[in-house]
N, C-alpha and C. Protein backbone atom coordinates (compact mmCIF):
# COMPACT_ATOMS: atom_id res chain seq x y z
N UNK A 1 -15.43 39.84 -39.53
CA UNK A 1 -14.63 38.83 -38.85
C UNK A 1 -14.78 37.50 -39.56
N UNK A 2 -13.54 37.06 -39.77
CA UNK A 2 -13.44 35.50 -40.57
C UNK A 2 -14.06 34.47 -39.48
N UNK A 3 -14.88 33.48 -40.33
CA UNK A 3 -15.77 32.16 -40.29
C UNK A 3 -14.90 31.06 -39.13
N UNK A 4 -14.73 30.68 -37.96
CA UNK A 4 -13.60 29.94 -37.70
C UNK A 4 -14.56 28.02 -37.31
N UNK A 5 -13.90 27.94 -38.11
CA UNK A 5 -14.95 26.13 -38.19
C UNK A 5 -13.85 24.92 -37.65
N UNK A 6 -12.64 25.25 -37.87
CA UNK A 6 -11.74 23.94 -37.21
C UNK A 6 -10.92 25.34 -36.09
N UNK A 7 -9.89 24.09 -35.76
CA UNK A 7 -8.93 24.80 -34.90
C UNK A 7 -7.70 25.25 -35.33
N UNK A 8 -7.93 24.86 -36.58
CA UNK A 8 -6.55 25.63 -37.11
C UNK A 8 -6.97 26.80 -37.74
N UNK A 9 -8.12 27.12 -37.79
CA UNK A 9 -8.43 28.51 -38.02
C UNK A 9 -8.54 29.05 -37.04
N UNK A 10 -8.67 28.55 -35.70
CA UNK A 10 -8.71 29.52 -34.52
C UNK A 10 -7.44 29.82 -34.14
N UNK A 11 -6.51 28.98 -34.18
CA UNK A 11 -4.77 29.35 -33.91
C UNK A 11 -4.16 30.39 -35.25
N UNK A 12 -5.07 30.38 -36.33
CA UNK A 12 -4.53 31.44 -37.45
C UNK A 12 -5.38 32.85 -37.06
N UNK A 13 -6.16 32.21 -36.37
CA UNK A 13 -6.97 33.78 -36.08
C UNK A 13 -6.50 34.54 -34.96
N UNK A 14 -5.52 33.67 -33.61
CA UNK A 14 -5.37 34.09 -32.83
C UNK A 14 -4.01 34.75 -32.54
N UNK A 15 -2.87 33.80 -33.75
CA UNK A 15 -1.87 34.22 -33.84
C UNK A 15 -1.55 35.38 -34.64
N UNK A 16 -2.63 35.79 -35.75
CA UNK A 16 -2.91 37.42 -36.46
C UNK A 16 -2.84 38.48 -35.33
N UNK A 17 -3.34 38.13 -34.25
CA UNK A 17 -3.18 39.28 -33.47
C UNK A 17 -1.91 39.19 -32.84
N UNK A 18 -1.09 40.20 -33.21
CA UNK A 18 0.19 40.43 -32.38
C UNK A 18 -0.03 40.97 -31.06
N UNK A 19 1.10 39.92 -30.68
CA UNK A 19 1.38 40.68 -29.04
C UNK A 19 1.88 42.36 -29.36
N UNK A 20 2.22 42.81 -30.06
CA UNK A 20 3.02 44.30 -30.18
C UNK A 20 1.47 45.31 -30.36
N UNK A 21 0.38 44.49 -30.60
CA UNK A 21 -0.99 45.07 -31.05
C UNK A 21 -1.42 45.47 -29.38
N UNK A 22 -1.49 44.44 -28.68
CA UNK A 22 -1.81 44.10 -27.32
C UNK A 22 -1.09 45.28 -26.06
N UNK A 23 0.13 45.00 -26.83
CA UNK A 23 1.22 46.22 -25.89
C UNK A 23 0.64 47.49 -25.85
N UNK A 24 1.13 47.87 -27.24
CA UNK A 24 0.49 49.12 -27.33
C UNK A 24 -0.39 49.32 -26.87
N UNK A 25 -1.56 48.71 -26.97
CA UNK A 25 -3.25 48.74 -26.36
C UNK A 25 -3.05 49.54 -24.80
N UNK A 26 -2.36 48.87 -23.89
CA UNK A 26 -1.80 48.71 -22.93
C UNK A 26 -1.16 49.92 -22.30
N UNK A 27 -0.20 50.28 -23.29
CA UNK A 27 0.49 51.67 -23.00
C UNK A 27 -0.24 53.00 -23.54
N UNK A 28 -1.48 52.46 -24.02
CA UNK A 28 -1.80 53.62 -24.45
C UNK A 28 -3.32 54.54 -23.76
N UNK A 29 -2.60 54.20 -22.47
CA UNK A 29 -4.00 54.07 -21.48
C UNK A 29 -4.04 55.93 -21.39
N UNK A 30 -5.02 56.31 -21.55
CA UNK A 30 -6.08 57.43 -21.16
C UNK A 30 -5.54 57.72 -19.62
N UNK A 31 -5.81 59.42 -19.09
CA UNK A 31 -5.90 59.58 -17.95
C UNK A 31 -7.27 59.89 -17.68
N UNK A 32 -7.63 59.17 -16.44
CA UNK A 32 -9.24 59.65 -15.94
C UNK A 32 -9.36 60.37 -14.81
N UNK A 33 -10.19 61.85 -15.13
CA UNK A 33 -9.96 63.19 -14.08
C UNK A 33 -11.08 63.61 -14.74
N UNK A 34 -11.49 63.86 -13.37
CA UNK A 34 -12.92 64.71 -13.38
C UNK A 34 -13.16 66.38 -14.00
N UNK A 35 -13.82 66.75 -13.74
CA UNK A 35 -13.99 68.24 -14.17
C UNK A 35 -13.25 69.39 -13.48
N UNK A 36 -13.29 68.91 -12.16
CA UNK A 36 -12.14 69.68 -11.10
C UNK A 36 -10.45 68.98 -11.43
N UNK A 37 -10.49 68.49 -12.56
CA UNK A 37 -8.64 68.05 -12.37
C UNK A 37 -8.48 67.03 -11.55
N UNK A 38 -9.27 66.31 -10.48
CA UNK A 38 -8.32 65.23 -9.90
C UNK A 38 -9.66 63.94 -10.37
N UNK A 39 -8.57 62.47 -10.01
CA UNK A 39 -8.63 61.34 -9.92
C UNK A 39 -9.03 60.98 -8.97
N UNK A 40 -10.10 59.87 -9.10
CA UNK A 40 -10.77 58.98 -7.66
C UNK A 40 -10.30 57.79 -7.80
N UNK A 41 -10.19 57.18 -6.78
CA UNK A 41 -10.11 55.61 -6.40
C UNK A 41 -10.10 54.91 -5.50
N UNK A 42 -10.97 54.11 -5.20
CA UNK A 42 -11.24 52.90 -3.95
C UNK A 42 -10.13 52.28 -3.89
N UNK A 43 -9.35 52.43 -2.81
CA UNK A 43 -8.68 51.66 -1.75
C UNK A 43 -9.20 51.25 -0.90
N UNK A 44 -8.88 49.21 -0.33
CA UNK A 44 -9.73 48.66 0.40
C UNK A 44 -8.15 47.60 0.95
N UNK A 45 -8.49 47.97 2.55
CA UNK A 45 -7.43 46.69 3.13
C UNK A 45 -8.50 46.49 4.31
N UNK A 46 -8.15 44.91 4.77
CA UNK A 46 -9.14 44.21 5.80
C UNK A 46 -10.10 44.51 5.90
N UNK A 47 -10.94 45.85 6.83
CA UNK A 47 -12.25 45.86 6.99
C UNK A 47 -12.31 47.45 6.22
N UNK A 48 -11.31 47.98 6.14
CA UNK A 48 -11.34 49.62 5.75
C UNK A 48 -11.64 49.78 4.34
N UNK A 49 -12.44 51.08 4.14
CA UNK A 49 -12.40 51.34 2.60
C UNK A 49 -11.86 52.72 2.57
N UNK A 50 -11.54 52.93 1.39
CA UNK A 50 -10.96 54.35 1.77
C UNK A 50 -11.58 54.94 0.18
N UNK A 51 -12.01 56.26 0.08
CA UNK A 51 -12.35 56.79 -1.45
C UNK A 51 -11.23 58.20 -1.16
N UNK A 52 -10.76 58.14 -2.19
CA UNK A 52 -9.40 59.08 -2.41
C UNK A 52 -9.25 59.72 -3.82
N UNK A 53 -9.22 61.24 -3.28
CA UNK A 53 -9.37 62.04 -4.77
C UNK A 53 -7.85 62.51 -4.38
N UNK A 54 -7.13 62.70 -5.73
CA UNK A 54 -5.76 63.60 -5.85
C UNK A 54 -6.06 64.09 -6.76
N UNK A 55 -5.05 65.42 -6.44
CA UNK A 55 -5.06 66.64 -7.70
C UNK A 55 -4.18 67.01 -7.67
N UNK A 56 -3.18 68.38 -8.59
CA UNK A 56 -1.83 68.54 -8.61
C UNK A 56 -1.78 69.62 -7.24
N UNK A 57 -1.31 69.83 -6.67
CA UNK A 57 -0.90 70.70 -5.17
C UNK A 57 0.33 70.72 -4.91
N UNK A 58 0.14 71.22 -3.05
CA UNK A 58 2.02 71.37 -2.54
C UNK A 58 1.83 70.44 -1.78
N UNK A 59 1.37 68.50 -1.97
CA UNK A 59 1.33 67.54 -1.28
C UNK A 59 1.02 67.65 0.17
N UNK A 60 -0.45 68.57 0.30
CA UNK A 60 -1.14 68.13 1.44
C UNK A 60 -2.14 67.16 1.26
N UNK A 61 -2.55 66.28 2.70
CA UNK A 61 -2.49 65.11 2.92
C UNK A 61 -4.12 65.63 3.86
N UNK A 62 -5.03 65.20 3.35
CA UNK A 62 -6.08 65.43 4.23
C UNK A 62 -7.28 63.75 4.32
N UNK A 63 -7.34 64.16 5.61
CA UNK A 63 -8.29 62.28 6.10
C UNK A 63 -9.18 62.66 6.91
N UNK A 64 -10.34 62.39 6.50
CA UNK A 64 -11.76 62.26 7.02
C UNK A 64 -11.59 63.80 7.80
N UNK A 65 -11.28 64.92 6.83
CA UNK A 65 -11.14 66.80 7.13
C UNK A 65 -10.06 66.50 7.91
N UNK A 66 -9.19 65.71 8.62
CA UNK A 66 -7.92 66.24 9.54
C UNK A 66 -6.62 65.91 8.76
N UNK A 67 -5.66 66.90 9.34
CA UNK A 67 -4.26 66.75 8.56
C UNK A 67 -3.75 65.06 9.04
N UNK A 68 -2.59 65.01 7.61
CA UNK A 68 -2.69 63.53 8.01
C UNK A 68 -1.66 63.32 9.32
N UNK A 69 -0.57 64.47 9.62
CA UNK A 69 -0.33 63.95 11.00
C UNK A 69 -0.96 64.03 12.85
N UNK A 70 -2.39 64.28 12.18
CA UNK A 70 -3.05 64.46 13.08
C UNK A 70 -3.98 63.11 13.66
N UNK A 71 -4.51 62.66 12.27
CA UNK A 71 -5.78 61.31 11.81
C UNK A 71 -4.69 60.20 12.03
N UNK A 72 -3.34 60.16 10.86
CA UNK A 72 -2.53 58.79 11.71
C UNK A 72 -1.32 59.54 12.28
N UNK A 73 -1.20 59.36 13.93
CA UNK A 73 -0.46 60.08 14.71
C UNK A 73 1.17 59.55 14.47
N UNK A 74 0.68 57.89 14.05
CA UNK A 74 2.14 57.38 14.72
C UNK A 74 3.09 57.79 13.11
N UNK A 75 4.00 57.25 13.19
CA UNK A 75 5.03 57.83 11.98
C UNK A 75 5.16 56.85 11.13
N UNK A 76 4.64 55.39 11.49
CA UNK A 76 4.70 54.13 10.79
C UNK A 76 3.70 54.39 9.83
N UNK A 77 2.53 54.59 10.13
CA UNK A 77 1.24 55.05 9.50
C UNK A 77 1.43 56.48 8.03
N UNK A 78 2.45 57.40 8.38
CA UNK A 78 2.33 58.53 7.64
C UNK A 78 3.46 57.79 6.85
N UNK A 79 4.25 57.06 7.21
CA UNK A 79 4.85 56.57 5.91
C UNK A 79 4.57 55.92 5.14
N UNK A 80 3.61 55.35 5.77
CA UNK A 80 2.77 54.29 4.84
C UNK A 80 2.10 54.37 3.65
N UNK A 81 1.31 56.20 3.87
CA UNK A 81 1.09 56.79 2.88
C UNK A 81 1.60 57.49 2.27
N UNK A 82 3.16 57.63 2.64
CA UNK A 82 4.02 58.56 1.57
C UNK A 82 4.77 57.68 0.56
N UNK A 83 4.56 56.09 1.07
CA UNK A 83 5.24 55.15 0.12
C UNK A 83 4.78 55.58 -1.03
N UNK A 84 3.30 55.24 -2.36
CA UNK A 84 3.12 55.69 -3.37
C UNK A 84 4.06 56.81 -3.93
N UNK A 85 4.15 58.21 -3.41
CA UNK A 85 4.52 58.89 -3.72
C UNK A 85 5.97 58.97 -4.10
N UNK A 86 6.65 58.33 -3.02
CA UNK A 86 8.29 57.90 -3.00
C UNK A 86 8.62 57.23 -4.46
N UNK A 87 7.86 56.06 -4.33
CA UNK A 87 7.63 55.24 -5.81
C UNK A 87 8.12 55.76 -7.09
N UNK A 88 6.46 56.57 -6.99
CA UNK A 88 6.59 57.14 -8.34
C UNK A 88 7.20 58.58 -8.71
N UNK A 89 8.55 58.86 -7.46
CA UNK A 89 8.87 60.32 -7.22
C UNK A 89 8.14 61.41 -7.69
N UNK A 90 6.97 61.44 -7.37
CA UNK A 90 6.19 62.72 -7.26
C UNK A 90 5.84 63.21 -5.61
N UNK A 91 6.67 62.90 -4.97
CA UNK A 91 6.58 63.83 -3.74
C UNK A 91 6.43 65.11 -3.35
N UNK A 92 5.05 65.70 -3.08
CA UNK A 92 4.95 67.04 -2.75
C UNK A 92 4.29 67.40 -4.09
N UNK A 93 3.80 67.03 -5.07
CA UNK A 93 3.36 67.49 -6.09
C UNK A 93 1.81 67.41 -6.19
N UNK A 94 1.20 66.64 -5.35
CA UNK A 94 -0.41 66.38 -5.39
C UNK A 94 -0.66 66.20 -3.53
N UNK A 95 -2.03 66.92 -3.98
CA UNK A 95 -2.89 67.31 -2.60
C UNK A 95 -3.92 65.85 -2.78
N UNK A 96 -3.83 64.87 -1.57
CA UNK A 96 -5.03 64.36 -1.46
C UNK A 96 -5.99 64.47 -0.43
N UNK A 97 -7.32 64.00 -0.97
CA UNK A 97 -8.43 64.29 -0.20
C UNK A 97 -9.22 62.46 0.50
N UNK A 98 -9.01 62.13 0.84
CA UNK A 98 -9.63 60.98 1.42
C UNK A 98 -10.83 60.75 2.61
N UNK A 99 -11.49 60.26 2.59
CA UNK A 99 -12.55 59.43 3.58
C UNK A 99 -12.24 57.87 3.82
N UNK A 100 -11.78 58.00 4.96
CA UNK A 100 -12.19 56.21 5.35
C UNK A 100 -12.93 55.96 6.50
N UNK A 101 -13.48 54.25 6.13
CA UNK A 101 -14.20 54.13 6.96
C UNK A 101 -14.14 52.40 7.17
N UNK A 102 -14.19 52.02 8.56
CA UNK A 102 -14.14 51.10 8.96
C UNK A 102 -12.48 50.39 9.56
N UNK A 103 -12.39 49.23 10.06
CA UNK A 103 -11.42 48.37 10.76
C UNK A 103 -10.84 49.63 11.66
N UNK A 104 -9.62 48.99 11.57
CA UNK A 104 -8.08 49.81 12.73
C UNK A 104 -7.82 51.21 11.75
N UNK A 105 -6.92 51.56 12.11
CA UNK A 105 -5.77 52.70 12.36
C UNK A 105 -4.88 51.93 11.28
N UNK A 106 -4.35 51.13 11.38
CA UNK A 106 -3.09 49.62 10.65
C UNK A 106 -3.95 49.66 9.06
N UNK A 107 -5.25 49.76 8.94
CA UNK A 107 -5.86 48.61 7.96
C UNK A 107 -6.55 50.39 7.19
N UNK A 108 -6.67 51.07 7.93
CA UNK A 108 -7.00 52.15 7.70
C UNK A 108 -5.72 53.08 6.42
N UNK A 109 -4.41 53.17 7.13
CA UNK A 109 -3.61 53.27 6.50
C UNK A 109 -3.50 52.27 5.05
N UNK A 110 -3.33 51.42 4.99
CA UNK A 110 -2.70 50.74 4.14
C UNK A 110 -4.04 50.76 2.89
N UNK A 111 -5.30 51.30 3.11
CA UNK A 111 -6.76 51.25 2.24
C UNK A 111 -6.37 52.68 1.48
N UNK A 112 -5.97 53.62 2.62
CA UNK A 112 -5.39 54.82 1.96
C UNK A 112 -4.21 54.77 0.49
N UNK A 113 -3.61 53.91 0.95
CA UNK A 113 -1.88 53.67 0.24
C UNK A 113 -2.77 53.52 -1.08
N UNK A 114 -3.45 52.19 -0.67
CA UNK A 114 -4.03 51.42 -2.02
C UNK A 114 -5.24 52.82 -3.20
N UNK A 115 -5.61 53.10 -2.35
CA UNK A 115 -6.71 54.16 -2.84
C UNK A 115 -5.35 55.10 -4.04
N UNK A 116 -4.30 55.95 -2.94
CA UNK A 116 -3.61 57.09 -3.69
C UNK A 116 -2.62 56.42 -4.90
N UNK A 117 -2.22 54.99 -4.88
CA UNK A 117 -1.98 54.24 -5.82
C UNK A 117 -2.44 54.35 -7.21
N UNK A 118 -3.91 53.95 -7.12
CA UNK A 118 -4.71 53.51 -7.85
C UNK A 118 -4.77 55.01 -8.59
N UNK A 119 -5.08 56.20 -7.62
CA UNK A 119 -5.59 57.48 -8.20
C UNK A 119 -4.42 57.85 -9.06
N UNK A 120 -3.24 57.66 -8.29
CA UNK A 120 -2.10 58.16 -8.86
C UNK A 120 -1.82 57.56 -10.65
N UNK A 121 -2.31 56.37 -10.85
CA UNK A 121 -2.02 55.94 -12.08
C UNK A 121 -3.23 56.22 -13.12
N UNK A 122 -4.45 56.72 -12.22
CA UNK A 122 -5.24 56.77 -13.08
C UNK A 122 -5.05 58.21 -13.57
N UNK A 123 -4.63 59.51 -12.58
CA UNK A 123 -4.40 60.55 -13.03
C UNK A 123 -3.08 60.60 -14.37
N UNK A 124 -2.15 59.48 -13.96
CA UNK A 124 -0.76 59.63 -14.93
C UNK A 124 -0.57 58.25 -15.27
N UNK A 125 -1.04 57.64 -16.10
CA UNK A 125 -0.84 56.33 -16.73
C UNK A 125 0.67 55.83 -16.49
N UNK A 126 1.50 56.74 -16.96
CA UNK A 126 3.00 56.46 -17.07
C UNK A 126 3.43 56.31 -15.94
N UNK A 127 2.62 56.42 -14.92
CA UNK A 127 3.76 55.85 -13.41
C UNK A 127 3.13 54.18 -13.20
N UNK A 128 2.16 54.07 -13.76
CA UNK A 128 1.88 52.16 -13.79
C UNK A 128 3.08 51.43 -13.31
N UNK A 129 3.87 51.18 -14.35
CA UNK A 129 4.77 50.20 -14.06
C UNK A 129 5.61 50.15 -12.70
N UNK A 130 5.73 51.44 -11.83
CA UNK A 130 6.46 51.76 -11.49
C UNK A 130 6.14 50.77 -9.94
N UNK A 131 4.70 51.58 -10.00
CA UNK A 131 3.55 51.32 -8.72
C UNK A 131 3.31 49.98 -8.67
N UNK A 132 2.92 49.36 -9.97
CA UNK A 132 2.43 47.76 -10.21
C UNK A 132 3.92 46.92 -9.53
N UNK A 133 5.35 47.41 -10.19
CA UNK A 133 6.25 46.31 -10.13
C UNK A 133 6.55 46.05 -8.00
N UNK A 134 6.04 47.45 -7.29
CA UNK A 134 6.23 47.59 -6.03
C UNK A 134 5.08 47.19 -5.17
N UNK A 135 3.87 46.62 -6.22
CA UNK A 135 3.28 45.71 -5.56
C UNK A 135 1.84 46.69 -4.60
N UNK A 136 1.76 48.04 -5.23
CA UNK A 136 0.57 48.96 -4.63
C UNK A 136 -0.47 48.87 -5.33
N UNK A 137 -0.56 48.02 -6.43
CA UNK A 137 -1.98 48.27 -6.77
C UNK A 137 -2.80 47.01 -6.86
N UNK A 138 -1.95 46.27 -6.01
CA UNK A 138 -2.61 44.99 -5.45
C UNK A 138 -3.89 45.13 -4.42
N UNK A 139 -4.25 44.84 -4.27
CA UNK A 139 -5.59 44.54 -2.97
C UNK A 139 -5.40 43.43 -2.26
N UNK A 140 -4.44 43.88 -0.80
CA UNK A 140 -4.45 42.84 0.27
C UNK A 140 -5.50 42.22 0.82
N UNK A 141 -5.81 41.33 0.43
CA UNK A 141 -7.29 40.45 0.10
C UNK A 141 -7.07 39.75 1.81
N UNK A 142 -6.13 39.76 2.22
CA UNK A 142 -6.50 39.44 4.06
C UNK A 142 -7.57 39.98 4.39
N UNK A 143 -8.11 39.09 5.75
CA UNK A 143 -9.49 39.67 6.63
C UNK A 143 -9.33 38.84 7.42
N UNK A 144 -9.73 38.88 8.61
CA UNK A 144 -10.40 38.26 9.56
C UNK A 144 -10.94 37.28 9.34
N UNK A 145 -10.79 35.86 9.77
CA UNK A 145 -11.50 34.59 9.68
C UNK A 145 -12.74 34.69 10.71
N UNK A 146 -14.12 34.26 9.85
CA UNK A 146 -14.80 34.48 10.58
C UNK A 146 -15.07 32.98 11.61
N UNK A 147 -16.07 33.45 12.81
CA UNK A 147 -16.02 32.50 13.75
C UNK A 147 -17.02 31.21 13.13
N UNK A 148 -16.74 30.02 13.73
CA UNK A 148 -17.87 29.23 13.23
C UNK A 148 -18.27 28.38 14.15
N UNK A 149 -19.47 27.87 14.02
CA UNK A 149 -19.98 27.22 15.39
C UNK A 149 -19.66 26.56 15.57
N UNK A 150 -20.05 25.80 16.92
CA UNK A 150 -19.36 24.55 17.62
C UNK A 150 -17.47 25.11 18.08
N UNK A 151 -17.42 26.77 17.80
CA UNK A 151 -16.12 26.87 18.09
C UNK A 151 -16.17 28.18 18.71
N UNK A 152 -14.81 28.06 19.92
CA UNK A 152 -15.25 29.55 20.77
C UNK A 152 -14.35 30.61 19.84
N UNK A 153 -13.57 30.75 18.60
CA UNK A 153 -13.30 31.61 17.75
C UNK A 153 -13.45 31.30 16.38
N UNK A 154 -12.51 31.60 15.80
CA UNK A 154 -12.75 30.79 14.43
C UNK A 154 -12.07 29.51 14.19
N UNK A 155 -11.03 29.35 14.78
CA UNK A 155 -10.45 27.67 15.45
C UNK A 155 -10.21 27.55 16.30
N UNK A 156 -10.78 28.30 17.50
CA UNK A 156 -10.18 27.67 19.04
C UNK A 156 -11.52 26.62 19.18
N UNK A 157 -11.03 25.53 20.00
CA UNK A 157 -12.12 24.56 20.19
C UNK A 157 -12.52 25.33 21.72
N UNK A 158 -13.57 24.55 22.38
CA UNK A 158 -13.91 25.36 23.30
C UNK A 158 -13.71 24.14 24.44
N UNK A 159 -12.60 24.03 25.69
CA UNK A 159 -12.03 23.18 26.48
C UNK A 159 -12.34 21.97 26.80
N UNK A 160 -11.64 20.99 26.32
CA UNK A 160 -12.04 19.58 26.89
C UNK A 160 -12.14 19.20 28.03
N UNK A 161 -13.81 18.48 28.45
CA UNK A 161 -13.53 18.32 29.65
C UNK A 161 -13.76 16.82 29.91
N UNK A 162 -12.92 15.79 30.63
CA UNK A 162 -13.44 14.47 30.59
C UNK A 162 -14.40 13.95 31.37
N UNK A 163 -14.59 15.11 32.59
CA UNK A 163 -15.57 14.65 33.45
C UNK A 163 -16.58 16.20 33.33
């Protein structure tokens, strides 16, 4: 590696590297799968974490051992986790296996989404863009404000009284 002593050797050193070097780098991502064929990945919304393995299958859906229209009953919830799949039209093509744990039912779902996201691109690189541009492999960094003293929630004051 060349000597860089002013700054115009650091802008000649930095502009040598092409962005088309960088791209490629980028697109030329590896799939990561275990010895059994599937992909893991932590999905996390509000208080929930979720660890989620996929593998190739006839897109069954399994949560903490129960089918998934059993674990999330309502229909808002099972779509929630069929979004990924819709995405990256591989519907019905991979079996996942999940554990979650912690918050709601609401926060529970959406740790799942994030988890089969994540697995999904790590098993097939080439659906990235697809998942990233729809905003699933974000981490909804919301939570609960916690309470703080001198307060009866985390901003309710606690009633004025003048007498």
């Amino acid at each position: 590696m060349a000597d860089i002593k002013s700054l115009d050797d650091l802008k000649s050193a930095v502009s040598g590297t092409s962005a088309a070097a960088t791209v490629a780098e980028a697109v030329a991502r590896e799939p990561k799968r275990d010895a059994l064929g599937r992909s893991y990945a932590t999905g996390k919304r509000k208080d929930a974490v979720a660890r989620v393995w996929i593998k190739p299958g006839s897109g069954k859906v399994v949560v903490n051992g129960k089918e998934m229209a059993v674990y999330f009953a309502r229909p808002v919830l099972q779509m929630i986790l069929r979004q990924p799949f819709q995405i990256a039209n591989v519907e019905g093509q991979f079996d996942v296996f999940a554990t979650v744990a912690g918050g709601g039912l609401s926060g529970q779902a959406g740790a799942v989404k994030h988890g089969i996201s994540k697995a999904l691109q790590l098993y097939e690189p080439s659906l990235r863009p697809a998942l990233k541009a729809a905003g699933f492999l974000t981490r909804d960094s919301r939570v609960v404000e916690r309470k703080k003293y001198g307060k009866a929630k985390a901003r309710r004051s606690f009633q004025f009284s003048k007498r």
